[in-house]
Every structure is written in C-alpha cells, then in structure tokens.
N, C-alpha and C. Protein backbone atom coordinates (compact mmCIF):
# COMPACT_ATOMS: atom_id res chain seq x y z
N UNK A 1 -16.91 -49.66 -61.93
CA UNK A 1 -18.33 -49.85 -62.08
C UNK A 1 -18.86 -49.05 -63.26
N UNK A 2 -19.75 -49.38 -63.86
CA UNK A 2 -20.19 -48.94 -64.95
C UNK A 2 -21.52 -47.71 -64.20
N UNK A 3 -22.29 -47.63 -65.42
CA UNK A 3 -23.41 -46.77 -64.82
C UNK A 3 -24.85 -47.07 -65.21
N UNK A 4 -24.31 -48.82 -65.55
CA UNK A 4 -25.78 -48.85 -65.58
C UNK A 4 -26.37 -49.78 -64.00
N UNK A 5 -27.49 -49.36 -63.78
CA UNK A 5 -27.92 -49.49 -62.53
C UNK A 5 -28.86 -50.36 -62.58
N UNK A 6 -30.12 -50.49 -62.79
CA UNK A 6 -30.63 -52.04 -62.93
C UNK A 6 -31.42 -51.42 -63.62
N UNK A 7 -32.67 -52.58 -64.38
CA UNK A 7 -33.73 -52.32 -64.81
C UNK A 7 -34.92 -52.85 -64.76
N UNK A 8 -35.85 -51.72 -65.03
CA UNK A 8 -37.12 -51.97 -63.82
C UNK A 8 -37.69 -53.01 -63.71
N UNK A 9 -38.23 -53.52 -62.95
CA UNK A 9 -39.37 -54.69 -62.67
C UNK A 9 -40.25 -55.25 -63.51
N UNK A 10 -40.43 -54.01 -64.57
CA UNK A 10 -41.44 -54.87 -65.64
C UNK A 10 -40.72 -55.20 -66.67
N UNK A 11 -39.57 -54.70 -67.18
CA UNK A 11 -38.76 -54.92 -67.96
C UNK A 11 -38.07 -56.47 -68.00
N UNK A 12 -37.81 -56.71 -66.41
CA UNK A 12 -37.24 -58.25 -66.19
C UNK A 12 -38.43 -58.95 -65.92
N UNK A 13 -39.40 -58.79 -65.57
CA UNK A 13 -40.78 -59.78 -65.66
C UNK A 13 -40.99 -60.39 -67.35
N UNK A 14 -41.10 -59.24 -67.99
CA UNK A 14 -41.28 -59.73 -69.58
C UNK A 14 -40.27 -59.83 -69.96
N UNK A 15 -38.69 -60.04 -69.77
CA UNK A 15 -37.71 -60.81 -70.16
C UNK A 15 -37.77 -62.51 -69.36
N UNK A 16 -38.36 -62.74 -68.37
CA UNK A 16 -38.67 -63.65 -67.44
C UNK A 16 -39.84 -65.24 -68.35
N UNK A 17 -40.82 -63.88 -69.25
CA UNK A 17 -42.13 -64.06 -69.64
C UNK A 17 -41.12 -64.69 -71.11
N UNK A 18 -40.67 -63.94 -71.80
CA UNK A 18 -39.96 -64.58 -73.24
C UNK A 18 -39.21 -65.85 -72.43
N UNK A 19 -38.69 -65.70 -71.81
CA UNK A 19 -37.35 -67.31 -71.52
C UNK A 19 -38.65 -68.37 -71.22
N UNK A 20 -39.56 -68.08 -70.48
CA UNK A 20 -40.52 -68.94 -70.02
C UNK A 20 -41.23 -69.59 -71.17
N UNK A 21 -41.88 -68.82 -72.00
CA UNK A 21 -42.41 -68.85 -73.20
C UNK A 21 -41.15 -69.69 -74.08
N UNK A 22 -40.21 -69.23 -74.26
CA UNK A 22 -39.18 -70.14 -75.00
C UNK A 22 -39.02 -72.01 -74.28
N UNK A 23 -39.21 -72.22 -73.63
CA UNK A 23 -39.17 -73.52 -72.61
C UNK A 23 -40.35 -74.12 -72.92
N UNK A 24 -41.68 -73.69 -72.81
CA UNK A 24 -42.92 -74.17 -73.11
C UNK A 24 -43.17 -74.50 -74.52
N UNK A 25 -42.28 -73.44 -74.95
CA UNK A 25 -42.51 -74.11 -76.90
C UNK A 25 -42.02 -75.14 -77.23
N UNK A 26 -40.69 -75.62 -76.25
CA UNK A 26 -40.18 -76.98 -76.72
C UNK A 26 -41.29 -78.35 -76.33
N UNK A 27 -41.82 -77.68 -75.03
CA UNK A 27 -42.60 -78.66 -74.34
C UNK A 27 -43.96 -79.05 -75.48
N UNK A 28 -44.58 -77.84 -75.66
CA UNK A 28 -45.69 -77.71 -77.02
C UNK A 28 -45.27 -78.63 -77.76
N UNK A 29 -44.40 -78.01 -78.59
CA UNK A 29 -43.72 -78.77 -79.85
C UNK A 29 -43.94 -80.70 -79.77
N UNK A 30 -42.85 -80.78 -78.53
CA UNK A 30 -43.05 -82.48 -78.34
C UNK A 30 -43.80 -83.05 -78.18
N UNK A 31 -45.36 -82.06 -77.56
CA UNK A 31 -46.08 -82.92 -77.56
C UNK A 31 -47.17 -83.37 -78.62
N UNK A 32 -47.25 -81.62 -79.22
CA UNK A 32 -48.03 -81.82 -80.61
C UNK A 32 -47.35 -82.60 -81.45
N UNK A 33 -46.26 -82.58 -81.67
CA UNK A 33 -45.81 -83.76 -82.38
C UNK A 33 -45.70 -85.26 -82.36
N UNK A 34 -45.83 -85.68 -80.97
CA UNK A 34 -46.04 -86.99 -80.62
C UNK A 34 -47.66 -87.52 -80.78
N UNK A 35 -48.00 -86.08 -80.96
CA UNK A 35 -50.18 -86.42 -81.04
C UNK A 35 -50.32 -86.62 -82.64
N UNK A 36 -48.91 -86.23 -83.88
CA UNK A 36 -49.31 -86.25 -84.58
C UNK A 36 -49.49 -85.44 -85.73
N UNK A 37 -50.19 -84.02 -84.64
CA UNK A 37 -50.81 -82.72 -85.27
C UNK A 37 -52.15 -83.38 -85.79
N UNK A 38 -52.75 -84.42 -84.86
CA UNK A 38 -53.91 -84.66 -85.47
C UNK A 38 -55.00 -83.80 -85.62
N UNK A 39 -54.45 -82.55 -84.69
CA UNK A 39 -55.75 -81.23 -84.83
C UNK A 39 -54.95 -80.14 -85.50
N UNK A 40 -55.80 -79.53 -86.64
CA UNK A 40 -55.16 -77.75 -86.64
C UNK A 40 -54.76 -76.82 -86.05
N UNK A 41 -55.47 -77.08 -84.62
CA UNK A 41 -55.14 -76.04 -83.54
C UNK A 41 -54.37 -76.54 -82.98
N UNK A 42 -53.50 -77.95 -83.11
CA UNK A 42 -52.15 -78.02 -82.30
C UNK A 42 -51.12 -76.88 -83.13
N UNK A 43 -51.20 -76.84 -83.93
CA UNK A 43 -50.10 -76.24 -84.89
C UNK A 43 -49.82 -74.50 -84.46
N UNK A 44 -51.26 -74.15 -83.68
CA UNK A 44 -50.93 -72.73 -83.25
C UNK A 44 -49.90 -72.09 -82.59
N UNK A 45 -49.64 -72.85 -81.45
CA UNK A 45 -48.87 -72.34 -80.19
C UNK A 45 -47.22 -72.77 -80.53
N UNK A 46 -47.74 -74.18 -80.92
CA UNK A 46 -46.33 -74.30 -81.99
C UNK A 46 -45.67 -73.51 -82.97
N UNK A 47 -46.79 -72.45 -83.94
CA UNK A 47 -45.84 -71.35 -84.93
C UNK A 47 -45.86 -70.21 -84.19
N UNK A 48 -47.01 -70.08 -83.35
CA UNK A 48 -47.31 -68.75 -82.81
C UNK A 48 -46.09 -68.26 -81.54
N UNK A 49 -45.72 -68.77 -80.61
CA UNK A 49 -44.58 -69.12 -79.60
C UNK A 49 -43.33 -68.48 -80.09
N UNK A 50 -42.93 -68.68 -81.16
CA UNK A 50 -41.86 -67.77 -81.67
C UNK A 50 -41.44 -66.18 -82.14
N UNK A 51 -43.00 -65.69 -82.54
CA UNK A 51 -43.54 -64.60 -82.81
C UNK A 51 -43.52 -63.93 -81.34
N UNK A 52 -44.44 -64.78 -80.55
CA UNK A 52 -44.78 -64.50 -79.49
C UNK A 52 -43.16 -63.77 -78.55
N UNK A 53 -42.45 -64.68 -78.68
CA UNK A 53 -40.88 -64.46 -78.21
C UNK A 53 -40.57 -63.17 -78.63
N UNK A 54 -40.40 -63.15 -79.70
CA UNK A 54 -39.40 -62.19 -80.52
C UNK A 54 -40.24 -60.77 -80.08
N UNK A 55 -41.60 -60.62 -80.13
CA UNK A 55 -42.51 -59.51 -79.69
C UNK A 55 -42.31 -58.86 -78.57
N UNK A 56 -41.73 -60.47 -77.32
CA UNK A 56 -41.56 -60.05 -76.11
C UNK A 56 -40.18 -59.22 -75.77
N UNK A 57 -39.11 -59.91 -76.58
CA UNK A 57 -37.67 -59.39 -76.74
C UNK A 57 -37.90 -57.92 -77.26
N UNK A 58 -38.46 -57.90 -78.05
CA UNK A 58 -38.41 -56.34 -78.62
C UNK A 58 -39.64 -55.41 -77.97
N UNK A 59 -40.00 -56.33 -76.79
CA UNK A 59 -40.82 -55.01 -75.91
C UNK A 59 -39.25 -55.09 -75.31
N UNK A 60 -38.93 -55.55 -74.50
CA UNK A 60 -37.66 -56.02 -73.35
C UNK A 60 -36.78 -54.65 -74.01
N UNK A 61 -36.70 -54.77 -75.49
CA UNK A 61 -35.41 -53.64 -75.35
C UNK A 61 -35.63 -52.76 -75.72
N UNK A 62 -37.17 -52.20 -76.30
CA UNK A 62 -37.55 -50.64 -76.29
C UNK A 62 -39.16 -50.92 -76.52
N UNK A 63 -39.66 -50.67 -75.22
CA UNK A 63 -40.70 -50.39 -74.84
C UNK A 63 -41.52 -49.81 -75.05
N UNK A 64 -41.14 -48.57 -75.39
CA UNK A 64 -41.63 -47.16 -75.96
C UNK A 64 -42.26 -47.38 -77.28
N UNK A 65 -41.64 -48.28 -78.29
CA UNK A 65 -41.78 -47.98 -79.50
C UNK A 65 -42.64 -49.74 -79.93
N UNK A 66 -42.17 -50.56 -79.12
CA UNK A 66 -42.41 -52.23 -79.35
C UNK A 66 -43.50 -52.80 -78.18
N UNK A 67 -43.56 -51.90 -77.08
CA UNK A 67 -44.44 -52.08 -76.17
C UNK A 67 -45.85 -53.28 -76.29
N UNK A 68 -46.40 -52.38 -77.82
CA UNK A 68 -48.04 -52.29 -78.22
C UNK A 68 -47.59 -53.61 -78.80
N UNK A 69 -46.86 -54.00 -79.38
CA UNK A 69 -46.44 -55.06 -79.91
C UNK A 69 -46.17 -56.68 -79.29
N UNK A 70 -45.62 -56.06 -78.16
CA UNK A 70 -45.67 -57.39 -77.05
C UNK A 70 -46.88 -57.32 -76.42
N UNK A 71 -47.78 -56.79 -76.06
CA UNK A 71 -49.18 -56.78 -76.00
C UNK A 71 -49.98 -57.14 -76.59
N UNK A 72 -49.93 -57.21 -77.21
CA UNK A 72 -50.77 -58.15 -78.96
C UNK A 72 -50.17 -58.72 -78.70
N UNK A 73 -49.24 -59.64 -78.91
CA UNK A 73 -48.29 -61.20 -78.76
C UNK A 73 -49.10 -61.40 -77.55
N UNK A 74 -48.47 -60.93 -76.44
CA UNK A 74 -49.07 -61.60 -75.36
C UNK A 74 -50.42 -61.92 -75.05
N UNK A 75 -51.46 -60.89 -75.60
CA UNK A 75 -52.54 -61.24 -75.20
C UNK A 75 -53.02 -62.50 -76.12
N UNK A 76 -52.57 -62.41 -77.55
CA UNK A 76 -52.89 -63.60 -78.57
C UNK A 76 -52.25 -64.55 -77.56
N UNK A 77 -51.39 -64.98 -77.38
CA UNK A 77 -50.49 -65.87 -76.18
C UNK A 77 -51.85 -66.42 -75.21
N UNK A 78 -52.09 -65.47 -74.33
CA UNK A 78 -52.95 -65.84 -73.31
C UNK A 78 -54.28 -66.39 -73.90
N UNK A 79 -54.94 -65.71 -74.67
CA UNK A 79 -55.99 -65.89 -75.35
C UNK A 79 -56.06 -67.33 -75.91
N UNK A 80 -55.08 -67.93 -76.77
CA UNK A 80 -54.78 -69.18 -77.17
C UNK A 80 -54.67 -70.38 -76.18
N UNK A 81 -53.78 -69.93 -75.09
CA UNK A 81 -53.60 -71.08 -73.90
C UNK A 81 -55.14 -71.26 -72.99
N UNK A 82 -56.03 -70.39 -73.52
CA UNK A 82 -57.41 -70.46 -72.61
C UNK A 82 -57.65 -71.39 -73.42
N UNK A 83 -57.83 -71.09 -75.30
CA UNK A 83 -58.79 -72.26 -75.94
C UNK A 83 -57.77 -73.24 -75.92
N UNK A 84 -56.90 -73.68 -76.07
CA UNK A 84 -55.92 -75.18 -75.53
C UNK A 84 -56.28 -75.73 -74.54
N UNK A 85 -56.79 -74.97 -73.19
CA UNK A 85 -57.20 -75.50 -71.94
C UNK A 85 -58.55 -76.06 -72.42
N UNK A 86 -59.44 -75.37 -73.20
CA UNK A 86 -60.80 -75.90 -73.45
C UNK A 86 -61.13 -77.03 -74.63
N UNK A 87 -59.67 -77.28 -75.25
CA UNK A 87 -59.52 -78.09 -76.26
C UNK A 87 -59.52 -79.45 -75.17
N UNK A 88 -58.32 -79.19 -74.65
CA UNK A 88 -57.66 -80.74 -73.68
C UNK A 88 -58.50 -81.27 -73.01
N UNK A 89 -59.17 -80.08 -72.49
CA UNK A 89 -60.32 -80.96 -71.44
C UNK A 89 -61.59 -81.73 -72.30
N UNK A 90 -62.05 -80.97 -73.11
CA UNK A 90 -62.87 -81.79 -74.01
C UNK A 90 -61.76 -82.82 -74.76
N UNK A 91 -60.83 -82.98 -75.21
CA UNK A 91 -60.36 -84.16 -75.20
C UNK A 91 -60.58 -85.14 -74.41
N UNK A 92 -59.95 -84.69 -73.48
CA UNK A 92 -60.38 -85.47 -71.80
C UNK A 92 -61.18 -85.89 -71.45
N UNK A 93 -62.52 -85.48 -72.14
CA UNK A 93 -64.04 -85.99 -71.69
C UNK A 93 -64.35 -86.56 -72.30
N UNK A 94 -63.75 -86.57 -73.80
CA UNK A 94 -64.05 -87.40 -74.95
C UNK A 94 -63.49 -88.90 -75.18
N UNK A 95 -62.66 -89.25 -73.79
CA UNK A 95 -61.84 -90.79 -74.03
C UNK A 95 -63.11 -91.50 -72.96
N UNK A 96 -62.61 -92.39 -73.29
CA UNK A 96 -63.44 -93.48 -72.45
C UNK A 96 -63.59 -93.59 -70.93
N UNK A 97 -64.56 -93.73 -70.37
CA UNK A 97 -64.86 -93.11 -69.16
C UNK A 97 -64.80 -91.85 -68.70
N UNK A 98 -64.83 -90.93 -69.77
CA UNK A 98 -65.45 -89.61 -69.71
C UNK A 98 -64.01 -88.70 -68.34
N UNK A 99 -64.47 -87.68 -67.83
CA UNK A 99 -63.24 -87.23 -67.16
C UNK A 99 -63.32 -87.59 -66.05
N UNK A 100 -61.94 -88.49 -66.38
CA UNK A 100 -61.22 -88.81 -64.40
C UNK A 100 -60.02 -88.79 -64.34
N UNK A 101 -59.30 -89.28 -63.66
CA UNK A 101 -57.98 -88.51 -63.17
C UNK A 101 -57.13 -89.50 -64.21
N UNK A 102 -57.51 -90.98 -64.65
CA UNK A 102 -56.47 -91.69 -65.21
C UNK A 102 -56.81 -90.98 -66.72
N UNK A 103 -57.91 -90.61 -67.30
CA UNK A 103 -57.60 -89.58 -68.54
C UNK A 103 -57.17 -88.67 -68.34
N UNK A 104 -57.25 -87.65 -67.17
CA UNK A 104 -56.18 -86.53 -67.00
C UNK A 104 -54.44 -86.77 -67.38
N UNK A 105 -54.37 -87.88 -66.55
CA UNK A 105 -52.93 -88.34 -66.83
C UNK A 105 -52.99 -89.10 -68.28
N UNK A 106 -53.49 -89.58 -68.57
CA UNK A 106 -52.90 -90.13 -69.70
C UNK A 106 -53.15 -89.47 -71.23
N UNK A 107 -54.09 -88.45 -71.39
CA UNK A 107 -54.87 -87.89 -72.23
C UNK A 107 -54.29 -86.34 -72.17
N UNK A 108 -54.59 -85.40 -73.16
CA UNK A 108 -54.24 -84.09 -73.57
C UNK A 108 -54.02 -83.43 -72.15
N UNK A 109 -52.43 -82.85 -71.67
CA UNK A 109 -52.24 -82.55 -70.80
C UNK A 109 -53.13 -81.04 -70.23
N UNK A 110 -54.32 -81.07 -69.68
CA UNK A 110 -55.13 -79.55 -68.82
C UNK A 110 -53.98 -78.53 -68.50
N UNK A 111 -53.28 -78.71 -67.77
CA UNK A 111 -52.13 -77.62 -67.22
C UNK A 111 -51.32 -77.09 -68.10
N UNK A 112 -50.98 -78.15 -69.23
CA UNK A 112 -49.84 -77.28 -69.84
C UNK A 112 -50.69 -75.83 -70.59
N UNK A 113 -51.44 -75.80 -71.16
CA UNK A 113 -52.17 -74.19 -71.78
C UNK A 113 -52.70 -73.43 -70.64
N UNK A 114 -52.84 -74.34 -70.00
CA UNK A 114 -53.02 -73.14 -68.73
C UNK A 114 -51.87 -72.36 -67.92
N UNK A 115 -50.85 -72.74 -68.56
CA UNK A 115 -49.61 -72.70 -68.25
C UNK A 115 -48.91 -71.43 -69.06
N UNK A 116 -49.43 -71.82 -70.45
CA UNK A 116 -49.13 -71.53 -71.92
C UNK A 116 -49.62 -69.85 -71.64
N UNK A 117 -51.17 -69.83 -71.44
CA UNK A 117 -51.84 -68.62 -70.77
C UNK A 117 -51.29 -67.74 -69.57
N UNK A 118 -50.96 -68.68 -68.75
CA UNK A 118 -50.40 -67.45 -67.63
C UNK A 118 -49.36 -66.87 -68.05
N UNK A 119 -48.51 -67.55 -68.32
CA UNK A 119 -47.12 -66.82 -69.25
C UNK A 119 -47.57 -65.33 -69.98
N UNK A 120 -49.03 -65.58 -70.76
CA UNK A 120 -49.12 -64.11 -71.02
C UNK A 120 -49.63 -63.13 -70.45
N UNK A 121 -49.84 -63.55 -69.62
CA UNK A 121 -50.74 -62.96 -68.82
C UNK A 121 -49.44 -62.09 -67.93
N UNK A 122 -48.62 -63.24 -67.04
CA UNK A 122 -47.15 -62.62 -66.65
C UNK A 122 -46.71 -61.24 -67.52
N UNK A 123 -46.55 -61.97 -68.62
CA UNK A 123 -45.79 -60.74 -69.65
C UNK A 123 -46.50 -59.64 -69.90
N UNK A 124 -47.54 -59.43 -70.12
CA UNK A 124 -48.79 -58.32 -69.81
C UNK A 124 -48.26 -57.54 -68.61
N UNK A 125 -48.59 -57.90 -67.61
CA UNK A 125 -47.87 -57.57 -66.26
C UNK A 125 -46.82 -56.61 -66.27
N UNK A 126 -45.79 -57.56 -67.12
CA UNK A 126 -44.18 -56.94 -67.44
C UNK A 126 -44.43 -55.48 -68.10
N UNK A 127 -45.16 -55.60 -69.05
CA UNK A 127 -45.33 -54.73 -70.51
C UNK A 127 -45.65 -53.56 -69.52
N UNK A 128 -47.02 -53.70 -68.79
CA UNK A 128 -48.16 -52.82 -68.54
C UNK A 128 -47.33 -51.80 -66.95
N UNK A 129 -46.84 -52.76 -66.48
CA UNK A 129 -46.39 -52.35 -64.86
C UNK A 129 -45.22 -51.05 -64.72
N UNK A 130 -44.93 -50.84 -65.69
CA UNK A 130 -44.18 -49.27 -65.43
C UNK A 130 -44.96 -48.25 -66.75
N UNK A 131 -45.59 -48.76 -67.54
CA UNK A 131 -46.41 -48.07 -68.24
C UNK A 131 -47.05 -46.89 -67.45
C-alpha cells in the first residue's frame, strides 16, 4: 500500500465539476453549431468551457496557489449559464406562439445553461468547502 490516503471532498467535487464541464462543452458546441452561431453569445461557453476546465484542473492540483483562479472560472462559468438561461427563454418566447411546451422542445434548449450554471456553482462548492 502506498501512503496516499484519499483526497478531500472538495478536491473530488471540483475534479467532478471539470469532467462535468468537459461533457457539456461537447453538448454546447453541437448545438451552437447546428444554430449556426447565429448569435455572439453562442460563441461564449463554447471558447470559455475550456479555460473554464483547465482553471478547474489547476485548482484540483494545487489549491493553495490556483484556488482564486478556479473561482473566477467558475463563477464566470455560472454567471454565463444564468445569461444563456435568459437568452433561450427569450428565444423561446420569441417563436411563434410565444412560450409553450412544443417551443420548449423544439426551440433553444432552457435546461442546458441552467445546467451549464450549476456546474459552477458545484465547482465553487469544491474550491470553497475545505477552504
């Protein structure tokens, strides 16, 4: 047996928070790209997501020094998936017959930035919880 023994709870939450975040960017990606990039603000979460990663990885393996760093990522992270949520839905209200469930489904997906957001919010969590 070796001697390393585990590591703490917030450490694997915001390693939890990067893999999660890595999965959602593919999801982002396909979809801003199938829309087009007909908006500027699709293009955010799409360049931003990778930054966002790498911020989280280098809180994950020294905290001490990269901490403040995945904190800024993350909160830009969370902060962004709120205005995505407020983008989609005004999308959503903006198709024909205004918002109902068949523009929910068929129109700018609501959940996924809200999705996009909790993730940083998670990783916050990670960062902040043995702080």
């Amino acid at each position: 047996m070796s001697d390393w023994h585990a590591w703490e709870l917030g450490r694997v939450v915001l390693a939890a928070a990067a893999v999660m975040y890595t999965g959602i960017w593919v999801q982002v990606t396909l979809f801003h790209w199938g829309a087009a990039f007909s908006s500027r603000a699709m293009w955010a979460p799409v360049l931003m997501t990778p930054l966002i990663v790498v911020a989280a990885v280098l809180g994950v393996v020294d905290r001490g020094q990269f901490g403040w760093v995945a904190v800024v990522a993350l909160a830009i992270g969370a902060v962004d998936g709120l205005y995505g949520l407020y983008r989609h839905v005004r999308g959503d209200v903006s198709q024909i017959g205004g918002l109902t469930v068949r523009n929910l489904m068929a129109g700018p997906p609501p959940v996924l930035p809200l999705a996009y957001s909790l993730i940083g919010v998670v990783g916050l969590l990670g960062v902040l919880w043995d702080a």
